[in-house]
C-alpha atoms as a PDB file:
ATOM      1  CA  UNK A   1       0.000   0.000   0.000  1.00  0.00           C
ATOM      2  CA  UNK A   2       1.369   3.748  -0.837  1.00  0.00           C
ATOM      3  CA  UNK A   3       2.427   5.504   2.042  1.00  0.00           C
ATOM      4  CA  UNK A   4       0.090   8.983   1.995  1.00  0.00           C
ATOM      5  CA  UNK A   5       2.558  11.875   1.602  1.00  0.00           C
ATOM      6  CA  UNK A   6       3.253  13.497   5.599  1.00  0.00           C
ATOM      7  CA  UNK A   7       1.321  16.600   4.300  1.00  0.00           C
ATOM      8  CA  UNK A   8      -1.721  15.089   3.903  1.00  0.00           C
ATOM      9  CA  UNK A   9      -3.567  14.864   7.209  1.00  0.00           C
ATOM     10  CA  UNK A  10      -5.079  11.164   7.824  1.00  0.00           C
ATOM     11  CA  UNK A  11      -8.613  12.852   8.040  1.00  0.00           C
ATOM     12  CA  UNK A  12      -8.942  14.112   4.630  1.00  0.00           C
ATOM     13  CA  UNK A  13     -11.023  12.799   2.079  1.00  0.00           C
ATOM     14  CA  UNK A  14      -8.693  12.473  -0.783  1.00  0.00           C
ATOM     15  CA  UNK A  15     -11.506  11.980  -3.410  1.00  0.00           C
ATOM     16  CA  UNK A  16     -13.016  15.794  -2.946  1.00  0.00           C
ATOM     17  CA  UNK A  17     -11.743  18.491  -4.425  1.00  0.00           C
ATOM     18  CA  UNK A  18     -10.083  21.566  -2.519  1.00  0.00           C
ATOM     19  CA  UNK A  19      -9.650  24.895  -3.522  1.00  0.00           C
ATOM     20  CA  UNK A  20      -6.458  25.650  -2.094  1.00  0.00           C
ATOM     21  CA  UNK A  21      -4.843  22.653  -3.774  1.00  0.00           C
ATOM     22  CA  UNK A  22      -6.668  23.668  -7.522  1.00  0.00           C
ATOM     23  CA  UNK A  23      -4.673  26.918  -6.686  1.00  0.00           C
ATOM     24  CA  UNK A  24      -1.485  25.088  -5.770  1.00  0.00           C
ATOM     25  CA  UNK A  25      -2.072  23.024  -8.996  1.00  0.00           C
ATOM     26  CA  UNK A  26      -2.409  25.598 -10.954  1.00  0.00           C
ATOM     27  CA  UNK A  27       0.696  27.742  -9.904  1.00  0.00           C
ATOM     28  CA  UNK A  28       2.685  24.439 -10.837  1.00  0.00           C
ATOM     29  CA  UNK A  29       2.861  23.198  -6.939  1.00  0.00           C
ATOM     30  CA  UNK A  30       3.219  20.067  -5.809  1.00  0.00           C
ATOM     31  CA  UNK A  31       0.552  19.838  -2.740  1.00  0.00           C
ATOM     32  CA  UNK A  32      -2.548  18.618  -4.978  1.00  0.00           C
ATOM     33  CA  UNK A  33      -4.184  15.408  -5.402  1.00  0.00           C
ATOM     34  CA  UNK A  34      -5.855  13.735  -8.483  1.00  0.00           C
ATOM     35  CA  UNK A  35      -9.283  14.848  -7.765  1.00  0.00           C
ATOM     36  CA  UNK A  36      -8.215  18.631  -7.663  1.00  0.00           C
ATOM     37  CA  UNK A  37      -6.069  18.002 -11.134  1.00  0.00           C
ATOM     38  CA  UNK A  38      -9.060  16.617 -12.544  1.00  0.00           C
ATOM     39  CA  UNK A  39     -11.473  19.390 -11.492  1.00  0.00           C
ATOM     40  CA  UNK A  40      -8.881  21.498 -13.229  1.00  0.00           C
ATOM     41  CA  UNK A  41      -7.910  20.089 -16.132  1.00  0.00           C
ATOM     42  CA  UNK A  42     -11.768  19.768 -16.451  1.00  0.00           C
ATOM     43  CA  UNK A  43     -12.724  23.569 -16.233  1.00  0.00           C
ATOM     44  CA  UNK A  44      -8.606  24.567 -18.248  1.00  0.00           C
ATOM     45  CA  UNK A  45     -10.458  22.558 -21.146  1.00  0.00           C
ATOM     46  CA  UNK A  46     -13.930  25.229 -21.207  1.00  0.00           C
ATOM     47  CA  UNK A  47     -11.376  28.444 -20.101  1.00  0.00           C
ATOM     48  CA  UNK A  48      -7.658  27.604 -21.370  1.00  0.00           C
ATOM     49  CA  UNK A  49      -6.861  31.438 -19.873  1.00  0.00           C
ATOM     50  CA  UNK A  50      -7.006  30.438 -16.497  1.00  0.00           C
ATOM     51  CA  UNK A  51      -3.943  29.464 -15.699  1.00  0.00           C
ATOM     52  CA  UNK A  52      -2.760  33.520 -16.703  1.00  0.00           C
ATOM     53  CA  UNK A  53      -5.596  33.978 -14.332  1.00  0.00           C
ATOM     54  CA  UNK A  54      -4.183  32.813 -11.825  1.00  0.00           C
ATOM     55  CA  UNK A  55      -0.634  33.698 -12.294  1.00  0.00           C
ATOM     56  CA  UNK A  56      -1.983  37.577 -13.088  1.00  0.00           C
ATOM     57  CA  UNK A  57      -3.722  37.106  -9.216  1.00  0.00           C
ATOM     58  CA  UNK A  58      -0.224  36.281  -7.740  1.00  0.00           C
ATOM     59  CA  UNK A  59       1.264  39.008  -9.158  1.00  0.00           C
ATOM     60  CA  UNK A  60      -1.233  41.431  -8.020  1.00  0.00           C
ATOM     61  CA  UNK A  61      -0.540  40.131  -4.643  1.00  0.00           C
ATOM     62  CA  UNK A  62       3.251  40.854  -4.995  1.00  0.00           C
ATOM     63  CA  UNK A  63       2.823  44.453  -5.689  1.00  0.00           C
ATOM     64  CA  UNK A  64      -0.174  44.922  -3.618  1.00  0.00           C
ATOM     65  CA  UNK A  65       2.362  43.960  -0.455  1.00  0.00           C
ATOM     66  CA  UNK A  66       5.106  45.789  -1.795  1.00  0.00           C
ATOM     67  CA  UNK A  67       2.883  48.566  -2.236  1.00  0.00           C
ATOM     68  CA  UNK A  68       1.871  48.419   1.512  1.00  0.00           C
ATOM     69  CA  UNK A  69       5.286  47.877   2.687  1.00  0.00           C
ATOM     70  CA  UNK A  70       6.583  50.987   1.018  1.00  0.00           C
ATOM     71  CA  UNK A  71       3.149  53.053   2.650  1.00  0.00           C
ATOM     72  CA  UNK A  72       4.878  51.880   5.832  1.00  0.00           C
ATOM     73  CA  UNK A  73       2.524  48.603   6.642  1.00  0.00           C
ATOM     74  CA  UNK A  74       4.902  46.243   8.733  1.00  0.00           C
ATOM     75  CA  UNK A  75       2.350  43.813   9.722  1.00  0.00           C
ATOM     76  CA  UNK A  76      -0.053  41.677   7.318  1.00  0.00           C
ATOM     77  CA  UNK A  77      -2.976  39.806   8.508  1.00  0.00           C
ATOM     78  CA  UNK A  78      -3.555  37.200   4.675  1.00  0.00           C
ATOM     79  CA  UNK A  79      -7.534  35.747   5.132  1.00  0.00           C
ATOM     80  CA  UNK A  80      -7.458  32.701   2.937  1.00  0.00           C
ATOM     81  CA  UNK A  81      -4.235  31.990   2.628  1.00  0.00           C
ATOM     82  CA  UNK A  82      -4.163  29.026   0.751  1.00  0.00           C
ATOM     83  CA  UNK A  83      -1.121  26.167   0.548  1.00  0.00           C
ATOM     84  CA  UNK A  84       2.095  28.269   0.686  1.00  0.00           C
ATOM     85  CA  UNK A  85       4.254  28.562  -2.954  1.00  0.00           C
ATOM     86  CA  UNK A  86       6.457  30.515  -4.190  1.00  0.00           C
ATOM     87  CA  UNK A  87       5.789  34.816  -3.717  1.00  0.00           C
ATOM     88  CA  UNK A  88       4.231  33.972  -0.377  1.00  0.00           C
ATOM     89  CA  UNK A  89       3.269  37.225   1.553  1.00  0.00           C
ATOM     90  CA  UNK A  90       5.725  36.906   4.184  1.00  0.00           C
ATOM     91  CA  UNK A  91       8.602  35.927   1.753  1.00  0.00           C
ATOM     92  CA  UNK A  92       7.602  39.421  -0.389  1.00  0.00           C
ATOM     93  CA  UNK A  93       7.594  41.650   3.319  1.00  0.00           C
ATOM     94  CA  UNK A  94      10.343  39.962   5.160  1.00  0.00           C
ATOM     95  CA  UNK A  95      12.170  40.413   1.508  1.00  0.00           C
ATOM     96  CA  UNK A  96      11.500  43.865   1.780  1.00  0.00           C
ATOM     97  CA  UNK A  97      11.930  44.757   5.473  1.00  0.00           C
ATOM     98  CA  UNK A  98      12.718  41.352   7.861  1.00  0.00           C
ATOM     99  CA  UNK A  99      10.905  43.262  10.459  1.00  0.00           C
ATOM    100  CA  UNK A 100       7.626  42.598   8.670  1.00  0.00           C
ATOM    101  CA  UNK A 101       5.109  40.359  10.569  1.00  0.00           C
ATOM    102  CA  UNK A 102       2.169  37.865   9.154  1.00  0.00           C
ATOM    103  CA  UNK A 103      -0.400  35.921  10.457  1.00  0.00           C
ATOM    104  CA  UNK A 104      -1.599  33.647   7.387  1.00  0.00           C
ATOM    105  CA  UNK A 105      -5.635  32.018   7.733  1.00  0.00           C
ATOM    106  CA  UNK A 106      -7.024  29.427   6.275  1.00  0.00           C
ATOM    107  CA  UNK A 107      -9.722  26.485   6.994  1.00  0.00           C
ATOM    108  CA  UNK A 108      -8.343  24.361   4.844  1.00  0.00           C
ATOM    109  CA  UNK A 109      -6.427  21.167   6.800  1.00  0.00           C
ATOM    110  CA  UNK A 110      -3.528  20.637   4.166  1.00  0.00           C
ATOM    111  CA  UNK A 111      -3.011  24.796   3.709  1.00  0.00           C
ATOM    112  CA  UNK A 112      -2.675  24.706   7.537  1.00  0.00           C
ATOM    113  CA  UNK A 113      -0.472  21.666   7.939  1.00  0.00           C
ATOM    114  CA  UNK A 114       1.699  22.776   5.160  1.00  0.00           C
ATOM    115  CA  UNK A 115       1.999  26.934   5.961  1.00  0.00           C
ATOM    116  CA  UNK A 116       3.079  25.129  10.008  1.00  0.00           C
ATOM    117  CA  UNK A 117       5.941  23.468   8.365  1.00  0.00           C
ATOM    118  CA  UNK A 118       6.912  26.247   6.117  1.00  0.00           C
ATOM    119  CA  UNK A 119       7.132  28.783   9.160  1.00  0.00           C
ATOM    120  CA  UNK A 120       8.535  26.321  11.855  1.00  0.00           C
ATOM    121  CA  UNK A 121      11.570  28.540  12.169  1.00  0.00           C
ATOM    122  CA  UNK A 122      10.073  32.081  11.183  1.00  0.00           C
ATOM    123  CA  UNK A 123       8.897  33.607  14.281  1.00  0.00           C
ATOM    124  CA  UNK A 124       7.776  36.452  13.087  1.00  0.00           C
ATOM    125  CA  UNK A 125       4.817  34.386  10.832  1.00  0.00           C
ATOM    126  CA  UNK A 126       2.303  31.961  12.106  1.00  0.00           C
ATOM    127  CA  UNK A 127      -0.957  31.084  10.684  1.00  0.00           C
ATOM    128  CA  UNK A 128      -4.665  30.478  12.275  1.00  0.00           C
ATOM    129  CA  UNK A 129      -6.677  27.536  11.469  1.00  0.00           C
ATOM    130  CA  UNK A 130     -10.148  28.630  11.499  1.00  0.00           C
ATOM    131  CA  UNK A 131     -12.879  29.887   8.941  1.00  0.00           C
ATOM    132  CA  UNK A 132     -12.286  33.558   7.567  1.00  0.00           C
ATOM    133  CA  UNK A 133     -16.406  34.290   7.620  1.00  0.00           C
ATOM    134  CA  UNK A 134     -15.800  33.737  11.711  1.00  0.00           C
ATOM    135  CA  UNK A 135     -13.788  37.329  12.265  1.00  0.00           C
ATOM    136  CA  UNK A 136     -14.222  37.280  15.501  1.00  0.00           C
ATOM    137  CA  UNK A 137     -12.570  33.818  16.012  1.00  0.00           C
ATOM    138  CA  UNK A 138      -9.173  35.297  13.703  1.00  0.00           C
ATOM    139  CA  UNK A 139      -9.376  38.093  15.487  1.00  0.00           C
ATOM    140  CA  UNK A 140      -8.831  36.992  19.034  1.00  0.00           C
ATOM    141  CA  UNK A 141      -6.774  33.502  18.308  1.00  0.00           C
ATOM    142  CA  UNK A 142      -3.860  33.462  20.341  1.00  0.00           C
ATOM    143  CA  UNK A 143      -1.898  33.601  17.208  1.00  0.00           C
ATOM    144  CA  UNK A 144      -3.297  36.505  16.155  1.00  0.00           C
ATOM    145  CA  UNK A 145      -3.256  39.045  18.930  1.00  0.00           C
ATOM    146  CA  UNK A 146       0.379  37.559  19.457  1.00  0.00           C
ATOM    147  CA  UNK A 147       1.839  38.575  16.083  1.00  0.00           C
ATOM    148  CA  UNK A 148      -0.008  41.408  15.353  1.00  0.00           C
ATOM    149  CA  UNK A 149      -0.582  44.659  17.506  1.00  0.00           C
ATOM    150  CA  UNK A 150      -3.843  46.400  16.212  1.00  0.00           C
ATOM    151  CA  UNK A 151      -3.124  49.887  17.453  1.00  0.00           C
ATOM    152  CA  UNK A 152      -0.940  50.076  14.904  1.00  0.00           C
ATOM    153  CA  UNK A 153      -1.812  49.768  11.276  1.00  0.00           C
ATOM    154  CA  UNK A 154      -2.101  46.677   9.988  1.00  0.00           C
ATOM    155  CA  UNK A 155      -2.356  45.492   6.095  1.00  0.00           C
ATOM    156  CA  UNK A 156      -5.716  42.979   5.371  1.00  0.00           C
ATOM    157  CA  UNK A 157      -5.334  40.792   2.576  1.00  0.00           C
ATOM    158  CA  UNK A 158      -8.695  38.882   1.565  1.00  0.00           C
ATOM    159  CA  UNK A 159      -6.906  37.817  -2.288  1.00  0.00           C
ATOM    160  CA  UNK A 160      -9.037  35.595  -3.910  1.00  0.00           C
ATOM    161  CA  UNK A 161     -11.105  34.331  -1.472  1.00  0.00           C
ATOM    162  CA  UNK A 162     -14.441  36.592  -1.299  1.00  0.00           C
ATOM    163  CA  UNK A 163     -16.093  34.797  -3.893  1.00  0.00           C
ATOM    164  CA  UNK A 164     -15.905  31.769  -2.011  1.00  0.00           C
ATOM    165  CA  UNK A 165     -18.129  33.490   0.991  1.00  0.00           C
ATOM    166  CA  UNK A 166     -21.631  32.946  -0.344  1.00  0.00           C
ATOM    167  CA  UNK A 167     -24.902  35.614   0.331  1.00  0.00           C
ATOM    168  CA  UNK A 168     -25.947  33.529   2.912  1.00  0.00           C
ATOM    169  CA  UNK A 169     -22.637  33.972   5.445  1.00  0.00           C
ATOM    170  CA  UNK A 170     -23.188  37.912   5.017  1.00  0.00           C
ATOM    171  CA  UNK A 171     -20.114  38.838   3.073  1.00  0.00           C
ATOM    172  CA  UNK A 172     -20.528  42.566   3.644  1.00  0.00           C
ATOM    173  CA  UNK A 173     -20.110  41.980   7.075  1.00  0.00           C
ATOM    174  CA  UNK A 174     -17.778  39.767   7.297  1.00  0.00           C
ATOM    175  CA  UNK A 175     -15.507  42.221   5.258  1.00  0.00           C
ATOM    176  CA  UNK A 176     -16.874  45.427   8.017  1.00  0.00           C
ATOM    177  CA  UNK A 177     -15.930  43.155  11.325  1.00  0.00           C
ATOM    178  CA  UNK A 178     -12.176  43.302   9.745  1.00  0.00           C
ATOM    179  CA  UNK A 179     -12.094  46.874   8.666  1.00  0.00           C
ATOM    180  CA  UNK A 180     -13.746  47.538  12.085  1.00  0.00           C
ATOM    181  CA  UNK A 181     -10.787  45.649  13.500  1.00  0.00           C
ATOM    182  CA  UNK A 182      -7.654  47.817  11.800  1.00  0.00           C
ATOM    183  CA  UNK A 183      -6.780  51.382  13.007  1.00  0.00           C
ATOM    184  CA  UNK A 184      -6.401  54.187  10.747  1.00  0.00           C
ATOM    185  CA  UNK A 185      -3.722  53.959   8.154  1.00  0.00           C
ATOM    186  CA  UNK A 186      -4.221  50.271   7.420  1.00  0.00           C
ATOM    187  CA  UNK A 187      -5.183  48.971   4.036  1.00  0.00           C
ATOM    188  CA  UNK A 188      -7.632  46.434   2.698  1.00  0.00           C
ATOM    189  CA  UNK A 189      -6.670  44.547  -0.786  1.00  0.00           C
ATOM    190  CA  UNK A 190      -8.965  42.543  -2.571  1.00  0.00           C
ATOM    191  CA  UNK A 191      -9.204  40.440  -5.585  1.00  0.00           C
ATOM    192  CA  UNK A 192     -13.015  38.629  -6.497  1.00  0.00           C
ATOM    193  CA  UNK A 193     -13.902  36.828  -9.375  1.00  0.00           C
ATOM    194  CA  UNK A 194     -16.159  38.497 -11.764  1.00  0.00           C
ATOM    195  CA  UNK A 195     -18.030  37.774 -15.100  1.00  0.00           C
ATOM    196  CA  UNK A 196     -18.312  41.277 -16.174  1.00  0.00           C
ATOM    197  CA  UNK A 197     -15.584  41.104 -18.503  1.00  0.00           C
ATOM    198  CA  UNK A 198     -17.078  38.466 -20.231  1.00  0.00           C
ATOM    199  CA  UNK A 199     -20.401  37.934 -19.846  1.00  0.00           C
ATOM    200  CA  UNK A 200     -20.838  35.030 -22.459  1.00  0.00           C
ATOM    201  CA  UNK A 201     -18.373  32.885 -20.252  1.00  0.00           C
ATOM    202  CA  UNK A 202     -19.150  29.105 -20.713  1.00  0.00           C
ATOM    203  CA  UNK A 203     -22.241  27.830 -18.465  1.00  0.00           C
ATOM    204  CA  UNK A 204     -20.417  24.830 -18.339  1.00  0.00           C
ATOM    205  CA  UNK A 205     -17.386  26.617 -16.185  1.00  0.00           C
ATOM    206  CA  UNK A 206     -20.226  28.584 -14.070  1.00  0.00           C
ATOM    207  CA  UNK A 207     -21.949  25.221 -13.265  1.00  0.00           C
ATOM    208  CA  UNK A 208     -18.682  23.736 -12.300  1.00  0.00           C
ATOM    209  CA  UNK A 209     -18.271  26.820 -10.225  1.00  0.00           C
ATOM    210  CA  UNK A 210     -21.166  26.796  -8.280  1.00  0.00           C
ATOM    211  CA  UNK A 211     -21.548  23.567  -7.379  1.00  0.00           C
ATOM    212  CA  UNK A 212     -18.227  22.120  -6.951  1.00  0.00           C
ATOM    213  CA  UNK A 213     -15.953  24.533  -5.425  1.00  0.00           C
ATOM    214  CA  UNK A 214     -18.630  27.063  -4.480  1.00  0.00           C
ATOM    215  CA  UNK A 215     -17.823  30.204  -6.118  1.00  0.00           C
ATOM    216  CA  UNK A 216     -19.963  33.220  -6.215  1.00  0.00           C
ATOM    217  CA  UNK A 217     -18.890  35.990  -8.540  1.00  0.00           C
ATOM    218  CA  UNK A 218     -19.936  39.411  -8.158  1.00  0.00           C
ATOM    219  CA  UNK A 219     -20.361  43.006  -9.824  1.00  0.00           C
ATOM    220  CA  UNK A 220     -17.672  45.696  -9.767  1.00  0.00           C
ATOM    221  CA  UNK A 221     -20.103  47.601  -7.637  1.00  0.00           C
ATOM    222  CA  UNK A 222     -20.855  44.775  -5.362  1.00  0.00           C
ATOM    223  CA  UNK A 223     -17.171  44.150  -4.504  1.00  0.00           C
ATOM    224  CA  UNK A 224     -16.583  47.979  -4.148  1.00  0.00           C
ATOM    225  CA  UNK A 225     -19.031  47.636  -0.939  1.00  0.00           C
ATOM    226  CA  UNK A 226     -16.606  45.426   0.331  1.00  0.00           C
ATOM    227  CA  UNK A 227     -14.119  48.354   0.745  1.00  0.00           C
ATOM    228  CA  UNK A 228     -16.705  50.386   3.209  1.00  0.00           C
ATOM    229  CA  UNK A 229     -15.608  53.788   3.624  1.00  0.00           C
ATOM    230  CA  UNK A 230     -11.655  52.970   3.224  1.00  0.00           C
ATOM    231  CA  UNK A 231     -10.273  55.115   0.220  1.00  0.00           C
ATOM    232  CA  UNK A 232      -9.435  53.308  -2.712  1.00  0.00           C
ATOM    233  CA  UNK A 233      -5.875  54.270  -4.079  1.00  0.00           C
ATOM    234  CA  UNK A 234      -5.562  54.900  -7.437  1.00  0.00           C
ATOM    235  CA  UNK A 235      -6.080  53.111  -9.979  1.00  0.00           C
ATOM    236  CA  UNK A 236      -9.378  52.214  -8.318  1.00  0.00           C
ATOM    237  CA  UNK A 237     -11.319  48.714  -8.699  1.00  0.00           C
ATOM    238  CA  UNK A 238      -9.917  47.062 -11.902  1.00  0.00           C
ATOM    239  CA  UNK A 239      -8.637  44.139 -13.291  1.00  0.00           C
ATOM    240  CA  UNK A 240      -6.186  42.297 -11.717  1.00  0.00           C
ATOM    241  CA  UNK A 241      -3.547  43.223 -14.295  1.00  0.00           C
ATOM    242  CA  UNK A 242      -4.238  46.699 -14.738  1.00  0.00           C
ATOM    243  CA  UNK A 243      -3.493  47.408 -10.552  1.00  0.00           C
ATOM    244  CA  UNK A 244       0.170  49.475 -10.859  1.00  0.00           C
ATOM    245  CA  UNK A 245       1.609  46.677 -13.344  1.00  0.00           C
ATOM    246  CA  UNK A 246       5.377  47.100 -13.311  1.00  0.00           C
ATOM    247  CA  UNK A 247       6.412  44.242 -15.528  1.00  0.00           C
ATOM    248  CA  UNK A 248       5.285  44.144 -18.860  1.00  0.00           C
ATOM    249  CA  UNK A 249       4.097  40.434 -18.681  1.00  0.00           C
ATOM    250  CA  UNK A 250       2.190  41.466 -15.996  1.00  0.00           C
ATOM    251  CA  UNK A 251      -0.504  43.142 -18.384  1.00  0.00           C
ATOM    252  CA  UNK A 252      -3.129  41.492 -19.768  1.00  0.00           C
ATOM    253  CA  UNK A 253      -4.352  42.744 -23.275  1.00  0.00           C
ATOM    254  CA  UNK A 254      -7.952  42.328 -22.643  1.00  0.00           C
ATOM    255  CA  UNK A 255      -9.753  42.019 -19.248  1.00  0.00           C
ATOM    256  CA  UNK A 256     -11.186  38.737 -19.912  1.00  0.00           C
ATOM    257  CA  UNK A 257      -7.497  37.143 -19.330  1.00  0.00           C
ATOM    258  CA  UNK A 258      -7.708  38.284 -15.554  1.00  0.00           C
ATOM    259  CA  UNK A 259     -11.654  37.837 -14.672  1.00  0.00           C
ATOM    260  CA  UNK A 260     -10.872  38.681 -11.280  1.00  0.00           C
ATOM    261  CA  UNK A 261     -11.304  42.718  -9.813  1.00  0.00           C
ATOM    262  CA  UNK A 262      -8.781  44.037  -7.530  1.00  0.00           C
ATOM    263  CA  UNK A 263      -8.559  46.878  -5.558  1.00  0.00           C
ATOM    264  CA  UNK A 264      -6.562  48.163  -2.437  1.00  0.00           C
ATOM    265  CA  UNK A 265      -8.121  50.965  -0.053  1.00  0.00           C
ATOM    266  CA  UNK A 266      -6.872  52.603   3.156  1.00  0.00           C
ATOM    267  CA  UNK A 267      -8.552  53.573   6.064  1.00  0.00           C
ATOM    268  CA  UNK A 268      -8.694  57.381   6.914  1.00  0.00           C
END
């Protein structure tokens, strides 16, 4: 009998699907399982762009922390972290000022399991097992009021994961209790799937969507909610590829190559 890899905890059900490890997949990691590869290869065969998707997401992240770093941000809470690859958020800060703090959270078993053993001897990084539509649970972990001191401004990171919070956990509010939670001068970045830049996209890919790995898309104008009254910096809400691009790969010719809005906003 195979030996299942260490990183797989002995309660998981191998046969379903994850998000996190799609992502992982996707990025060319190696912490996936045949039933995410499948679900992926499945939906790369209706929308062959999503792989750029994906990679155009990263890279939004990378300047989106960079971007907070240089505004002075030394300490990142990342909601929905995911399984840990290469650009993580605490490699990027740490990169540009060791100083830099993180507190990664995620409910998924192998993205927790994993991010432990990536940051066993980084003690200025933990992560929080626990549900990012629970704030008040992130909020008060013992990880989290360890790492992070929130009378000082802290960066919020919720990158690619509001579209998996459905109508009926309140999204709006989830995304208030954390901007509720951050003093003034702290920033909010988020990227959410979207079909307004193409409309006609494939039912097939929006059934596959909905009812396997529960995504929810949303307007332009319903993500902008999410920001509440923090300011968006310029360029606004747009496509992942069009936020501050400063590599020329990083620019996608037409919007439908990103399908994902992203925005970052500080708090007055």
């Amino acid at each position: 009998m195979t030996r299942q890899a260490d990183w797989i905890p002995d309660s998981l059900d191998i046969g379903r699907p994850s998000t996190a490890r799609m992502y992982d997949y996707i990025l060319g990691g190696g912490h996936n399982l045949e039933a995410d590869r499948i679900l992926v290869d499945k939906m790369l065969a209706v929308q062959p762009e999503m792989r750029r998707i994906a990679f155009m997401n990263r890279a939004f992240l990378r300047r989106a922390v960079l971007f907070m770093v240089n505004a002075g941000i030394r300490q990142f809470l990342d909601l929905g972290s995911g399984i840990p690859t290469v650009g993580n958020v605490h490699e990027i800060a740490q990169a540009a000022d060791p100083q830099c703090r993180v507190v990664y959270v995620d409910n998924e078993p192998v993205a927790v399991a994993h991010t432990q053993l990536l940051l066993r001897d980084n003690d200025r990084a933990t992560v929080v097992h626990a549900d990012i539509t629970e704030p008040q649970v992130v909020l008060t972990a013992e990880e989290t009021t360890t790492m992070l001191d929130f009378d000082r401004p802290v960066g919020v990171l919720a990158v690619t994961i509001g579209h998996h919070v459905g109508p009926e956990r309140n999204p709006s509010a989830v995304f208030a209790r954390y901007r509720e939670a951050v003093v003034s001068g702290s920033y909010l970045a988020i990227t959410h799937v979207t079909y307004d830049f193409d409309s006609e996209s494939s039912e097939e890919l929006r059934s596959v969507a909905r009812t396997q790995i529960n995504v929810f898309p949303r307007t332009g104008a319903e993500i902008a909610e999410f920001f509440g009254d923090f300011e968006l910096v310029e360029p606004g809400l747009v496509s992942t590829s069009q936020w501050r691009p400063d590599r020329g790969d990083d620019v996608a010719t037409d919007p439908k190559q990103d399908a994902f809005y992203a925005g970052v906003a500080r708090k007055p």
